[in-house]
Protein backbone atom coordinates (compact mmCIF):
# COMPACT_ATOMS: atom_id res chain seq x y z
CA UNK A 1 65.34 -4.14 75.78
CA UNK A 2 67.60 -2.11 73.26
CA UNK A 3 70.99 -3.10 72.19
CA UNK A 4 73.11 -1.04 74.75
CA UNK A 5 70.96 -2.89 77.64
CA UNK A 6 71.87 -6.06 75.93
CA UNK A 7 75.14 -5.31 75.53
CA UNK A 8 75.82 -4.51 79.38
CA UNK A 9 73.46 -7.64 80.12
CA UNK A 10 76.07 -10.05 78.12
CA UNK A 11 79.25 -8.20 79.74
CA UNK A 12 78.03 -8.76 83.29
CA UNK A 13 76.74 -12.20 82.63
CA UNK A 14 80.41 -13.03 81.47
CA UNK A 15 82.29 -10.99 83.72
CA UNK A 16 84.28 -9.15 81.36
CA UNK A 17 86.59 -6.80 82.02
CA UNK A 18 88.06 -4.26 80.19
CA UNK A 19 91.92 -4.95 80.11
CA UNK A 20 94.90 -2.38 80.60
CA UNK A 21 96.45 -0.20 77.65
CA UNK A 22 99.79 -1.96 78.02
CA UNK A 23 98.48 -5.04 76.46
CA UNK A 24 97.30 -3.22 73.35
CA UNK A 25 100.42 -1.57 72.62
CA UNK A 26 102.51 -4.71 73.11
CA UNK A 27 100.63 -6.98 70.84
CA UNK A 28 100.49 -4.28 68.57
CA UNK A 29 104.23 -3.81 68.86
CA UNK A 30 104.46 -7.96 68.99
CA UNK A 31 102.41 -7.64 65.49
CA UNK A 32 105.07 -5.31 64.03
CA UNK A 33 107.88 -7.02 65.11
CA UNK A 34 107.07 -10.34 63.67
CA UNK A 35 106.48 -8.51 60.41
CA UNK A 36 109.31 -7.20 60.55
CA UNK A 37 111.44 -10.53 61.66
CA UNK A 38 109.79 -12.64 58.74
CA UNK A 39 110.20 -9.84 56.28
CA UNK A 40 113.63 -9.95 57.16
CA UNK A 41 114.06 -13.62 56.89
CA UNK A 42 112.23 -13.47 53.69
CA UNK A 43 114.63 -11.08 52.22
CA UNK A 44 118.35 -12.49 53.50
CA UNK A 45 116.36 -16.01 51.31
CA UNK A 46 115.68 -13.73 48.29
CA UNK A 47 119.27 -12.19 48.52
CA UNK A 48 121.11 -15.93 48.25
CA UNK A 49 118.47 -17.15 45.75
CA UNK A 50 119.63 -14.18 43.42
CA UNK A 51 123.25 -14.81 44.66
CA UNK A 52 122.64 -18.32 43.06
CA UNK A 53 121.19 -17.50 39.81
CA UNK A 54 124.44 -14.70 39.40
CA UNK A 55 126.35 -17.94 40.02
CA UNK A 56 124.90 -19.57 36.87
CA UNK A 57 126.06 -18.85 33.12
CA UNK A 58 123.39 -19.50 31.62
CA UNK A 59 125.03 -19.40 27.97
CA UNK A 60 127.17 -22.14 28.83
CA UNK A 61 124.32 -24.11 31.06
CA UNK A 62 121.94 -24.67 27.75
CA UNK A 63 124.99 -26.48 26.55
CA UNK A 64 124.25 -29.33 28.98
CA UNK A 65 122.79 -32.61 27.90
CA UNK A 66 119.56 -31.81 30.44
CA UNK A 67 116.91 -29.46 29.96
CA UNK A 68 117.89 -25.16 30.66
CA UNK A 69 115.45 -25.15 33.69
CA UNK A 70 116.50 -28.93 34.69
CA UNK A 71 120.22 -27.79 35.06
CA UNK A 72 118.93 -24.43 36.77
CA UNK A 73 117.20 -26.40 39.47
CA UNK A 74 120.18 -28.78 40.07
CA UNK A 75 121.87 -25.24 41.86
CA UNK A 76 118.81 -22.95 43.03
CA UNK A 77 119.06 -24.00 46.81
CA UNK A 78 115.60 -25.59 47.35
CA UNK A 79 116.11 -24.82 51.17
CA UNK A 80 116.24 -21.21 50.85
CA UNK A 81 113.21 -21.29 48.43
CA UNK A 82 111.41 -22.83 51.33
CA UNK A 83 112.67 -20.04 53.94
CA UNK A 84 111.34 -17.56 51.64
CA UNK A 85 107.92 -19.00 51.02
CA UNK A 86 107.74 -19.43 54.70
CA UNK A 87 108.81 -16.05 55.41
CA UNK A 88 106.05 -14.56 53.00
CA UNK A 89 103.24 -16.91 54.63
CA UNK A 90 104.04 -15.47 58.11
CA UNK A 91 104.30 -11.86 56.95
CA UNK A 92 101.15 -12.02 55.43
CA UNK A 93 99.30 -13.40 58.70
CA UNK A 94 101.29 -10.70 60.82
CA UNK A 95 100.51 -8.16 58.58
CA UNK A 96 96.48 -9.20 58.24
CA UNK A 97 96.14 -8.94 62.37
CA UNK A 98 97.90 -5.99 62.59
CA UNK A 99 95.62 -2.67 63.70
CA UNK A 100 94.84 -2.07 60.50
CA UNK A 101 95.09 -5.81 58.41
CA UNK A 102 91.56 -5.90 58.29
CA UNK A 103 91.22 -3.05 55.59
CA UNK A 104 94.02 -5.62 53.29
CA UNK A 105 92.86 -7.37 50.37
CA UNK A 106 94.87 -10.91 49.97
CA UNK A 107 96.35 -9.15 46.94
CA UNK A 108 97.76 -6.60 48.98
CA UNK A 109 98.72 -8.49 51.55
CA UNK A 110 100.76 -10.23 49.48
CA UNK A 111 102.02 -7.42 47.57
CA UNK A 112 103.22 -5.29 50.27
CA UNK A 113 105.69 -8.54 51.77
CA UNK A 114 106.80 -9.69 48.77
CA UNK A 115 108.15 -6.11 47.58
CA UNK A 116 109.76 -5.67 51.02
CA UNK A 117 111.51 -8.98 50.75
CA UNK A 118 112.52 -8.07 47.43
CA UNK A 119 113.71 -4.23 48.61
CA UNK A 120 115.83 -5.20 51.41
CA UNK A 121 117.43 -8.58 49.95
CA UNK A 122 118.80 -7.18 46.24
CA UNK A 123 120.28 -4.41 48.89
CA UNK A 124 121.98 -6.98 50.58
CA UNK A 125 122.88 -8.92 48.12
CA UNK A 126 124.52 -6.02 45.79
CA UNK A 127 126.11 -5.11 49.52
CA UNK A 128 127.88 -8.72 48.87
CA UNK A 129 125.84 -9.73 52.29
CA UNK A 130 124.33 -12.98 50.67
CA UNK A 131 127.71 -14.68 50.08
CA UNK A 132 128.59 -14.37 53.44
CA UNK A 133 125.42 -15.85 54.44
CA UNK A 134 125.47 -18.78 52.16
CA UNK A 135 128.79 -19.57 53.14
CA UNK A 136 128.32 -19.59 56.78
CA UNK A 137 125.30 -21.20 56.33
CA UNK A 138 127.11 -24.65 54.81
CA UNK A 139 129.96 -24.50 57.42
CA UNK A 140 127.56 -24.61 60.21
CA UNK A 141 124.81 -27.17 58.26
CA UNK A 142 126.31 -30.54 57.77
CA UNK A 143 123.60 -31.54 55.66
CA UNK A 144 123.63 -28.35 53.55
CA UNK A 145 125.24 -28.49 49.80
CA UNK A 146 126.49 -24.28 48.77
CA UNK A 147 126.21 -23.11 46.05
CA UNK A 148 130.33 -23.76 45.46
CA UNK A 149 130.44 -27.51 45.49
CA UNK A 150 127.10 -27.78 43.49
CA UNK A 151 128.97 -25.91 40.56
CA UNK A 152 132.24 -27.97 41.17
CA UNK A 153 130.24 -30.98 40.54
CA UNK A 154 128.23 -29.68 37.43
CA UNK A 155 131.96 -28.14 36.54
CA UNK A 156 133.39 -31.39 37.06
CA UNK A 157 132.69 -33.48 33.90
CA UNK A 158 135.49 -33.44 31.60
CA UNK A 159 134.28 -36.89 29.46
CA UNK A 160 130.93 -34.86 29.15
CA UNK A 161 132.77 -31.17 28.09
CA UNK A 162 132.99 -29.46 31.17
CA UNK A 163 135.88 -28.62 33.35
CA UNK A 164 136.53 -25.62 36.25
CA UNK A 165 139.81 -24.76 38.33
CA UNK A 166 142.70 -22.74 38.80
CA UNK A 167 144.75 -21.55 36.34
CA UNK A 168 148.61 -22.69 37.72
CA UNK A 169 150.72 -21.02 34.77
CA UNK A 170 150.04 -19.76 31.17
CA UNK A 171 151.96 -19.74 27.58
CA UNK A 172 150.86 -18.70 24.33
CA UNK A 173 150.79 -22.70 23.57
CA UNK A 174 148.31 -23.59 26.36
CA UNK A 175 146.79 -23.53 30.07
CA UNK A 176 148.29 -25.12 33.12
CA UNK A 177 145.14 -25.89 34.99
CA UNK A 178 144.16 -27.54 38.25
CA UNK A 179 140.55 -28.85 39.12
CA UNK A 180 138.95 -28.90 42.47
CA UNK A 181 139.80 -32.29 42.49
CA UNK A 182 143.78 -31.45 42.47
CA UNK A 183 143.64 -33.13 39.03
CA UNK A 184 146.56 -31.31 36.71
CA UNK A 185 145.38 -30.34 33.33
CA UNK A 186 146.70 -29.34 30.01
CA UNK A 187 144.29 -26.71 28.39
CA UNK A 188 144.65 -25.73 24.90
CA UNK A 189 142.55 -22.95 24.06
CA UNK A 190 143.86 -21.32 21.00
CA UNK A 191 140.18 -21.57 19.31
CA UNK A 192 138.46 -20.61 22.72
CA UNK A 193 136.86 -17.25 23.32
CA UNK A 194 136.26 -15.55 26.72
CA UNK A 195 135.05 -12.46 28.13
CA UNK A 196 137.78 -9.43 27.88
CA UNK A 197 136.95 -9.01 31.89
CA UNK A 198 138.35 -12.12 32.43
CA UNK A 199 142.33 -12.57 33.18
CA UNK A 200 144.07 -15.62 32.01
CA UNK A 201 146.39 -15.73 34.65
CA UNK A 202 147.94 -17.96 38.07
CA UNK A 203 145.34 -17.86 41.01
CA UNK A 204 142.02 -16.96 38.82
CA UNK A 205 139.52 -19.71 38.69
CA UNK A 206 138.03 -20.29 35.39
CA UNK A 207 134.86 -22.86 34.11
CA UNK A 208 135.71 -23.86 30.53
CA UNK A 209 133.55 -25.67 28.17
CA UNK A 210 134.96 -28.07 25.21
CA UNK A 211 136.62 -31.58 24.80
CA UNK A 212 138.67 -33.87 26.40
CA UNK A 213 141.59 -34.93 24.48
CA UNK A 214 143.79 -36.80 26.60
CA UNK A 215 144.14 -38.16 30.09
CA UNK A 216 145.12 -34.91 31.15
CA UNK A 217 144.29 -32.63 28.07
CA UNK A 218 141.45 -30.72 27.50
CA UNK A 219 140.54 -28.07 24.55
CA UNK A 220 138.73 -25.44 25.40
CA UNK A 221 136.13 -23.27 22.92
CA UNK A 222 134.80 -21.34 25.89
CA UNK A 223 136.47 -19.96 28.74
CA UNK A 224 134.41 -17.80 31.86
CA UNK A 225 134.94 -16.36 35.19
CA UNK A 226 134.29 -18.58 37.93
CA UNK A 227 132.74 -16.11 40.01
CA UNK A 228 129.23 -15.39 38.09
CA UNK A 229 127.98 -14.46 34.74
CA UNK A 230 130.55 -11.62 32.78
CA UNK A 231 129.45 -8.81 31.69
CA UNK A 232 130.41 -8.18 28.74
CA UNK A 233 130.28 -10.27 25.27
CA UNK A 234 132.84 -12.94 24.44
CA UNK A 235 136.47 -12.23 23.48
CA UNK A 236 136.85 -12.89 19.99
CA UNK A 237 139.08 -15.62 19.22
CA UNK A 238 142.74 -15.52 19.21
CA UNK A 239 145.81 -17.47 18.05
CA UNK A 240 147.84 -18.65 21.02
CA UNK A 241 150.57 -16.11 19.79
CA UNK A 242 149.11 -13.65 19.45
């Protein structure tokens, strides 16, 4: 008996039937749209783990008594690390049962949904998307910490050097600043330095690193935007009057 008599022998002994072209194209369109769903979930984690690391200034940050990675790790959100790992696991097991997966190397798989995540989340991050989501993420996630309150607490310190807030008025002599605690603070920073990008003026939120010198008084040797890293060098230092 040759192979094509077998092969008819096994199909009527287990009654197979041939199924209908709809159910091709739909898993194959099922395939390609859970590729495309985890990609996408994969990306929108990528875009708020680089919002985070923008967050961090990391010339001030090896100031702190812990380790440069230690203090890195107290703000990268481990939960979107997870989505993102996640995200790339499922993409790759899409992607290797699509029509084609078979031909894919592991290597390749993994290639091909890692640069996609990458791709579409630094678009939507630079398109300011990935703020958004992080913020609506901790209003609607009681058990979620943002990005925000994880720097007010590492910028929250002022017996260790560290202090963030609002600038409430300005003279040549000093800083009027309040902290996210609604703490009042007297900032002298006539031998700080700070980016020229930065304004020292009411309503901008500042991080400054130095020394406590009083209940309320604080002097400051470096002064930075709250927002993210600058991007340009430090302002050299000035005298209050000038």
């Amino acid at each position: 008996m040759n192979t094509a008599h077998k092969l008819v022998k096994q199909i009527k002994s287990r009654h197979i039937e041939p199924r209908p072209q709809w159910q091709y194209t739909a898993l194959k369109w099922a395939v390609w749209t859970g590729f495309g769903l985890t990609v996408l979930i994969g990306a929108l984690a990528f875009s708020v783990i680089l919002f985070t690391i923008q967050q961090v200034d990391f010339r001030l940050l090896q100031h702190f008594g812990h380790s440069l990675l230690e203090g890195l790790l107290s703000l990268l959100p481990l939960i979107w690390i997870s989505f993102l790992a996640l995200a790339l696991m499922l993409s790759m097991y899409t992607l290797r049962y699509s029509e084609r997966g078979y031909k894919f190397t592991l290597a390749r798989l993994a290639g091909y949904s890692t640069a996609f995540s990458i791709l579409l989340g630094t678009a939507f991050f630079i398109s300011g998307g990935a703020q958004q989501l992080e913020q609506a993420f901790a209003i609607r996630v009681d058990l979620y910490q943002s990005v925000q309150e994880k720097k007010e607490q590492l910028w929250n310190r002022p017996e260790e050097g560290y202090l963030g807030g609002t600038i409430v008025s300005v003279t040549p002599e000093a800083l009027q600043v309040e902290d996210f605690d609604g703490q009042a603070w007297t900032i002298d920073y006539a031998n700080a330095d700070w980016p020229p990008r930065i304004q020292l003026e009411p309503g901008e939120q500042v991080k400054l690193s130095g020394e406590k010198t009083g209940a309320a008084r604080f002097e400051a040797t470096f002064i930075r935007p709250w927002g993210g890293q600058p991007l340009n060098g430090p302002r050299p230092k000035m005298s209050p009057k000038e």
